[in-house]
Protein backbone atom coordinates (compact mmCIF):
# COMPACT_ATOMS: atom_id res chain seq x y z
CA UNK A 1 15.68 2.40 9.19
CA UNK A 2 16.62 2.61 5.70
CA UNK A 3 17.35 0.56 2.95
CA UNK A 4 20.79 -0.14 2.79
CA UNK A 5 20.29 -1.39 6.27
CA UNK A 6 17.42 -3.29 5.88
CA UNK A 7 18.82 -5.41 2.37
CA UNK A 8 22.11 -5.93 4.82
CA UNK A 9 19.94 -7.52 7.81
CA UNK A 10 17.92 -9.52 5.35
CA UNK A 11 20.98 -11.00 3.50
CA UNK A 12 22.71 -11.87 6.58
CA UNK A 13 19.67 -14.25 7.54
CA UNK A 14 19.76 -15.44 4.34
CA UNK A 15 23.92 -16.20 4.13
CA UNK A 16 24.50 -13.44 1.45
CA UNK A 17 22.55 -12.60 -2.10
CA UNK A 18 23.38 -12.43 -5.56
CA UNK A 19 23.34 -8.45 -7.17
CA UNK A 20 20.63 -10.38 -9.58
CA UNK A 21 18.20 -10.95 -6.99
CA UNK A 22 18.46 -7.34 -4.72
CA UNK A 23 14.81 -6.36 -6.79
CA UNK A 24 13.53 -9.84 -5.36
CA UNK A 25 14.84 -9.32 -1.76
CA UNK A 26 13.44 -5.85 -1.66
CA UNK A 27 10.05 -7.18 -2.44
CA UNK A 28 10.52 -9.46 -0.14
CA UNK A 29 11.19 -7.03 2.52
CA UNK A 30 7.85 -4.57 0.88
CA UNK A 31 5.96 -7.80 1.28
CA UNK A 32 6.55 -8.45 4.47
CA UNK A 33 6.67 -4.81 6.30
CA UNK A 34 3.01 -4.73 4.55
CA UNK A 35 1.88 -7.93 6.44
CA UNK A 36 3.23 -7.04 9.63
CA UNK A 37 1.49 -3.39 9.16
CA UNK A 38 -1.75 -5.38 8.61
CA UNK A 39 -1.13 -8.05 11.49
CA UNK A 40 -0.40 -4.78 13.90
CA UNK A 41 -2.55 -1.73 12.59
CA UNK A 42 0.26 0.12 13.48
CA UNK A 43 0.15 2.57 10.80
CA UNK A 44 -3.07 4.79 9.85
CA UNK A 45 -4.03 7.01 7.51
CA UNK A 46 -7.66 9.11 6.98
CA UNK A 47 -9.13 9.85 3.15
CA UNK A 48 -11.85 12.04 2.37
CA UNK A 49 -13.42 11.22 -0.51
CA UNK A 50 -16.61 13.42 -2.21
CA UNK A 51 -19.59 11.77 -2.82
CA UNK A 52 -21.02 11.60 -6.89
CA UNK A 53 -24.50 11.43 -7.28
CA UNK A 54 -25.73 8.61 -8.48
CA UNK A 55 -22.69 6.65 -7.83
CA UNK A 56 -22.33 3.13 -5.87
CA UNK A 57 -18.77 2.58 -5.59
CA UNK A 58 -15.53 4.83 -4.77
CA UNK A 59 -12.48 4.11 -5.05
CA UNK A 60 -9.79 4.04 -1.92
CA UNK A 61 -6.65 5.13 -2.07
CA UNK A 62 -3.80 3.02 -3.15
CA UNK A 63 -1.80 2.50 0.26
CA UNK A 64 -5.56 0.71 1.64
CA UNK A 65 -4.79 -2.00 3.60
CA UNK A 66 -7.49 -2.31 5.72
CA UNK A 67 -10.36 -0.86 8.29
CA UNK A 68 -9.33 1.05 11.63
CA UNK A 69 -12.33 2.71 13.29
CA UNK A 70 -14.69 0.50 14.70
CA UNK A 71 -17.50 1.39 16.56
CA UNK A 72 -18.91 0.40 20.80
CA UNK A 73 -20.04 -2.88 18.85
CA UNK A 74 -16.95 -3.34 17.23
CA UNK A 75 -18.10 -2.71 14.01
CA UNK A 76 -15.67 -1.13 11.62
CA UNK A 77 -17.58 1.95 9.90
CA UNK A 78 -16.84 4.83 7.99
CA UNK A 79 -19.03 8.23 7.83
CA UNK A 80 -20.70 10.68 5.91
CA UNK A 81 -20.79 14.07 6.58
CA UNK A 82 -22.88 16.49 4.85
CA UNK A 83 -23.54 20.35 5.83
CA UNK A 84 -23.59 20.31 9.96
CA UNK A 85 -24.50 16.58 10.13
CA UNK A 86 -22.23 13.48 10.14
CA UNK A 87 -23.55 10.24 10.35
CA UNK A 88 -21.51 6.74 10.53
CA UNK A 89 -22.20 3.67 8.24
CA UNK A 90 -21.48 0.47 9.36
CA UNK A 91 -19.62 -2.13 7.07
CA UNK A 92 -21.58 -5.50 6.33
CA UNK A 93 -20.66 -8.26 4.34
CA UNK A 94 -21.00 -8.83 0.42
CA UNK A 95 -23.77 -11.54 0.58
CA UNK A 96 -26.08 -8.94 2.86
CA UNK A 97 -25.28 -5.84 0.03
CA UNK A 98 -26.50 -8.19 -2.08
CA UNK A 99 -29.53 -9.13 -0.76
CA UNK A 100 -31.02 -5.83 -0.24
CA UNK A 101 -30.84 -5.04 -3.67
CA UNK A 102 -32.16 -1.16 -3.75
CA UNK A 103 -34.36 0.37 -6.44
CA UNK A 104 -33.39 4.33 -5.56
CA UNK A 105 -30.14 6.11 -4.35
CA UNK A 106 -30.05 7.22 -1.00
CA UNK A 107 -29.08 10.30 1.01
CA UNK A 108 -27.63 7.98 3.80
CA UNK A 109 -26.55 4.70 2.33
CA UNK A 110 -27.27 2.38 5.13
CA UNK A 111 -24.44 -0.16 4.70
CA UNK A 112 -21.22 -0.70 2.50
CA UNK A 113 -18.84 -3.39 1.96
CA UNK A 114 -14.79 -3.44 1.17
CA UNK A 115 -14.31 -5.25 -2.75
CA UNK A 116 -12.06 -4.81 -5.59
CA UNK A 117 -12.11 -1.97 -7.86
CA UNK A 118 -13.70 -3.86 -10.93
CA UNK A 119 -12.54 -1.00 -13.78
CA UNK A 120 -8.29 -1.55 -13.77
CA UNK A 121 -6.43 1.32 -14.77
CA UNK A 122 -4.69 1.31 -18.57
CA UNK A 123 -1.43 1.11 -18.62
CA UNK A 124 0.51 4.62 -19.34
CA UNK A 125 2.58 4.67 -21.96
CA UNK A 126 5.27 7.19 -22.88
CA UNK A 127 8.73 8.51 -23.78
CA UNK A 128 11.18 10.11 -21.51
CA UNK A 129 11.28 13.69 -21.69
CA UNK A 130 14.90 14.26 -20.19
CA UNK A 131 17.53 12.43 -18.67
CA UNK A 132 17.32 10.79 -15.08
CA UNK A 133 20.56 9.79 -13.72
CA UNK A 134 20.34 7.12 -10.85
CA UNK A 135 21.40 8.31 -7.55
CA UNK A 136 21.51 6.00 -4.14
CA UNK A 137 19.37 3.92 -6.06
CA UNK A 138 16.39 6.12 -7.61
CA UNK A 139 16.14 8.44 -10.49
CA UNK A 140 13.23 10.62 -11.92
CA UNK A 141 11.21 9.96 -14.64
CA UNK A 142 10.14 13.07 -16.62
CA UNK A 143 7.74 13.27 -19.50
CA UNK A 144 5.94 16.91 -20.43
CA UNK A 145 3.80 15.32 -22.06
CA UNK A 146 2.21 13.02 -19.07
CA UNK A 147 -0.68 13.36 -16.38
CA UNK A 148 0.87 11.20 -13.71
CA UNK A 149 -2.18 12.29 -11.89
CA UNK A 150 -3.52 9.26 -11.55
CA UNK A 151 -0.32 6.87 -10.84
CA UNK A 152 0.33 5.51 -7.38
CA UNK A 153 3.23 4.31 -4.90
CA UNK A 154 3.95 0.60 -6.07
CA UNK A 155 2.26 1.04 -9.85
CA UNK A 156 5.39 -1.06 -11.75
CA UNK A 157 7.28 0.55 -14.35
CA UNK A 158 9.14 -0.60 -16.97
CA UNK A 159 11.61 0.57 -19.14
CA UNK A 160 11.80 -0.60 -22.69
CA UNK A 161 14.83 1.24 -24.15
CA UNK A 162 16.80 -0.17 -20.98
CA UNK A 163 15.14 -3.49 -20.39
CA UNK A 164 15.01 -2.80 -16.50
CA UNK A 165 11.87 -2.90 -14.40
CA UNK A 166 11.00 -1.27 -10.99
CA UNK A 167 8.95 0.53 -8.80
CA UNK A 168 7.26 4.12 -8.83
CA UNK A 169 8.24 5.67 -5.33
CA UNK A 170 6.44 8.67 -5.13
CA UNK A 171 4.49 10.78 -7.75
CA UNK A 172 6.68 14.50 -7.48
CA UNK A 173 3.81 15.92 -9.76
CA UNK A 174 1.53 15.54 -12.49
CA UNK A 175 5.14 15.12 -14.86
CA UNK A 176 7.55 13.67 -12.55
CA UNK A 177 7.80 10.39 -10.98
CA UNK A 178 10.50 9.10 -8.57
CA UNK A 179 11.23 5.30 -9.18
CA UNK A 180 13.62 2.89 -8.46
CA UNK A 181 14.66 0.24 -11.58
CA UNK A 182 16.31 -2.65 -11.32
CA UNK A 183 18.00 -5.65 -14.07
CA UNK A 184 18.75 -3.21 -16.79
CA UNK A 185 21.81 -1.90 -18.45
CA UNK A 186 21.65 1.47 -16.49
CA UNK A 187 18.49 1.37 -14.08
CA UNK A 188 18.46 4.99 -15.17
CA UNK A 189 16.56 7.00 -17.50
CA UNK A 190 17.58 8.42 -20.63
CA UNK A 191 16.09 11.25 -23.41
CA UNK A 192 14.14 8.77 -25.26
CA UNK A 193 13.28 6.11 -23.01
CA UNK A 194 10.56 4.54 -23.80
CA UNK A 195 8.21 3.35 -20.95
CA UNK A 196 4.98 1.49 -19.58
CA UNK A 197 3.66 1.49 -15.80
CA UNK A 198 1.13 -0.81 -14.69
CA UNK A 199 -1.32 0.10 -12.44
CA UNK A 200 -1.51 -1.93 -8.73
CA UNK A 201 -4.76 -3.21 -8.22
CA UNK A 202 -6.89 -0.86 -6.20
CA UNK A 203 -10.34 -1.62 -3.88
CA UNK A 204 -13.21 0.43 -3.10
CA UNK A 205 -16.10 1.22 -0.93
CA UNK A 206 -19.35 -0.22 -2.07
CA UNK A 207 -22.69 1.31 -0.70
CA UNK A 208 -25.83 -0.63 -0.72
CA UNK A 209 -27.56 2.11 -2.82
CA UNK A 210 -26.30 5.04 -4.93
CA UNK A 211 -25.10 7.99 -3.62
CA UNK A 212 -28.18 10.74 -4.14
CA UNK A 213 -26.47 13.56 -3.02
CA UNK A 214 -23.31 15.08 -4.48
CA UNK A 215 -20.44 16.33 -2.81
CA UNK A 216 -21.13 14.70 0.53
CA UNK A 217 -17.43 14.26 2.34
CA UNK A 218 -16.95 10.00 2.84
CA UNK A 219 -14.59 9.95 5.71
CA UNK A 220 -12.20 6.46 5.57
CA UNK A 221 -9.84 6.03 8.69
CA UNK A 222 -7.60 3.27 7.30
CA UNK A 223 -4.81 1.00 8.09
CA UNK A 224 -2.02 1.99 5.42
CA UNK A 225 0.77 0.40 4.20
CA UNK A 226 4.48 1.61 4.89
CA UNK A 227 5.97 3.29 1.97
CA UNK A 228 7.90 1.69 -0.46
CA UNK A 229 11.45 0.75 0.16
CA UNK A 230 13.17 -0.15 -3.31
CA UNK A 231 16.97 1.52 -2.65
CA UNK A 232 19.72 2.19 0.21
CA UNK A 233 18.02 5.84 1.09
CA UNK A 234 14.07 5.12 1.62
CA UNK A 235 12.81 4.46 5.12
CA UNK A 236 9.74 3.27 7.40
CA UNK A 237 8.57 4.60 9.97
CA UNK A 238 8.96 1.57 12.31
CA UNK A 239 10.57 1.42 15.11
CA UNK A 240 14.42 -0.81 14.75
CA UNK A 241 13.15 -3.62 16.58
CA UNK A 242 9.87 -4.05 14.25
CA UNK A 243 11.98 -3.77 11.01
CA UNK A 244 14.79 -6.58 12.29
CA UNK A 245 11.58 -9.15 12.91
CA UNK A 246 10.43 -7.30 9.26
CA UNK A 247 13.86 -8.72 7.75
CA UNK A 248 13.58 -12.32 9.13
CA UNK A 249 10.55 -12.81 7.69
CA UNK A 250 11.40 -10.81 4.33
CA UNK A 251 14.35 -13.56 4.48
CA UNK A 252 11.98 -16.66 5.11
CA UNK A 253 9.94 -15.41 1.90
CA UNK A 254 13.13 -14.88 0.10
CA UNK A 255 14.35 -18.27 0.53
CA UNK A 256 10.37 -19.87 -0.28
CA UNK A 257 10.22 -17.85 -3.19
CA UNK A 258 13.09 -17.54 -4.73
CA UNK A 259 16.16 -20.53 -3.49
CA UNK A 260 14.95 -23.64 -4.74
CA UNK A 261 17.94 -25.18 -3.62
CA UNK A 262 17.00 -24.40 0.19
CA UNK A 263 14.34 -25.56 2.80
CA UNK A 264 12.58 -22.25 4.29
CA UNK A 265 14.15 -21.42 7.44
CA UNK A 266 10.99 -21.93 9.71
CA UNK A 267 12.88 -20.23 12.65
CA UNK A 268 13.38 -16.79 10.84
CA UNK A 269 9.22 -17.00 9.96
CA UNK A 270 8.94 -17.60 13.81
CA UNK A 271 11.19 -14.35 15.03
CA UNK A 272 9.05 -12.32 12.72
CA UNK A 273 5.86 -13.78 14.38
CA UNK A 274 7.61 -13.16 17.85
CA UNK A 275 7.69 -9.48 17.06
CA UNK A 276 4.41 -9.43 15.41
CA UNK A 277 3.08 -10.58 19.03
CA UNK A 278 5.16 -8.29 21.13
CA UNK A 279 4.23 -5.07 19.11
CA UNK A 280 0.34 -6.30 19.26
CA UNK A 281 1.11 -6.59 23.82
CA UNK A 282 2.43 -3.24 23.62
CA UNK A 283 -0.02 -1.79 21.63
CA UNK A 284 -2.90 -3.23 24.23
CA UNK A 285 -0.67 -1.70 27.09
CA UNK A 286 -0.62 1.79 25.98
CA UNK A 287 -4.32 1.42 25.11
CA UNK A 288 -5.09 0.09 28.50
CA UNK A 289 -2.84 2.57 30.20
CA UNK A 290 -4.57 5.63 28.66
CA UNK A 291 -8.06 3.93 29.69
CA UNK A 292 -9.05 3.34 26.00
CA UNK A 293 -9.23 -0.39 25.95
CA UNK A 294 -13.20 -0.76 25.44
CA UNK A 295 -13.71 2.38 23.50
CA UNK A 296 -10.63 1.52 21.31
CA UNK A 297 -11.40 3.01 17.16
């Protein structure tokens, strides 16, 4: 479903919006496709990441939202893989990392834990390199001079020539970004532009020992959030159903958030739980039909 639809169905539960507050509504609607991704697993992704040695932690990728594989005790785990031999590594919790405390790196780390990436990214700064005209909603951001390398889907971006502030959408390549922008004079960019994007938090994967071996592959299967819909032409890929109980709730939050004058409409917050619990039954179905339900991963 895309976006024009998805603002429409959203405003309708809430009675109508302001043009002021479409940025707020679609971050509504971002916030609330990304809890009911989390509630249902319903989306996955898999990262490889190469192992440094002497390294502890390693950074996921920026659509993490959570675990997916799990193993016959239900343990979520990830795995290591290293010449012909592959080898799973159960997570643990924070307190038990802690406590074991090791005095050498390891060749098989024997547990990890899920926490916050502890070194933030700077914000990049920069100046437009050429123009980008908004279309349906989205222009591109252009600097020759830039390594967007290392920018992600939902780092915010600002524009300080035009006062506007949005959303990166997808990195094109290492000088290109697609982004939405939103409250300025233009929401476009111009030769000259000056601008700043701030990095979304990120987490990691945190071994009880150091890495000793370099260039190991770390294999992540991973819930992922939907992509970012900030303008009438992105998409999810959700079925209709699941984005209409995504809207009532993106309304509910709107409403909390951001009407002051209103009382949250509890009934909106309990369609999108509705939906949350019929996608979860129909999810157990299919696994039970396909004779999956104790080995699920």
């Amino acid at each position: 479903m895309d976006g024009a639809s998805l603002i429409r169905w959203a405003a309708n539960s809430i009675g109508g919006i302001a043009d002021a507050d479409l940025f707020d509504l679609y971050k509504c609607l971002d916030a609330a496709a990304i809890s009911f991704v989390r509630e249902v697993k319903i989306l996955t992704d898999t990262a490889e990441i190469l192992t440094v040695e002497g390294q502890q932690g390693y950074v996921l990728p920026a659509n993490y939202l959570g675990l997916f594989a799990r193993d016959m005790r239900r343990r979520f785990y990830i795995k290591i893989t290293h010449d012909d031999k592959t080898v799973k590594i159960p997570m643990t919790s924070a307190e038990k990392i802690d406590a074991m405390q090791p005095a050498d790196a390891a060749e098989w780390p024997a547990r990890f834990v899920i926490s916050d990436y502890p070194v933030p990214r700077e914000t990049m700064r920069g100046t437009a390199t050429a123009e980008g005209a908004m279309e349906f909603g989205e222009c591109v951001l252009e600097d020759e001079n830039a390594d967007f390398t290392s920018v992600s889907k939902r780092d915010t971006v600002h524009n300080g020539t035009d006062s506007s502030i949005g959303v990166v959408l997808e990195v094109i390549d290492a000088t290109h970004l697609r982004v939405a922008l939103f409250d300025g004079a233009t929401n476009a960019i111009a030769i000259g532009d000056a601008y700043a994007i701030v990095p979304a938090p990120r987490q990691q994967i945190f071994f009880n020992a150091p890495t000793s071996i370099a260039d190991q592959t770390i294999t992540v299967k991973y819930v992922c959030m939907p992509d970012p819909v900030f303008s009438p032409i992105g998409a999810w890929r959700l079925a209709e159903k699941q984005c209409l109980g995504i809207c009532h709730e993106a309304a509910f939050l709107f409403i909390d958030d951001y009407d002051y004058q209103r009382t949250p409409d509890n009934q909106l917050h309990a369609m999108f739980l509705s939906e949350v619990s019929k996608t979860k039954r129909e999810i157990a179905a299919e696994i039970l039909q396909a004779g999956r339900y104790t080995r699920r991963g």
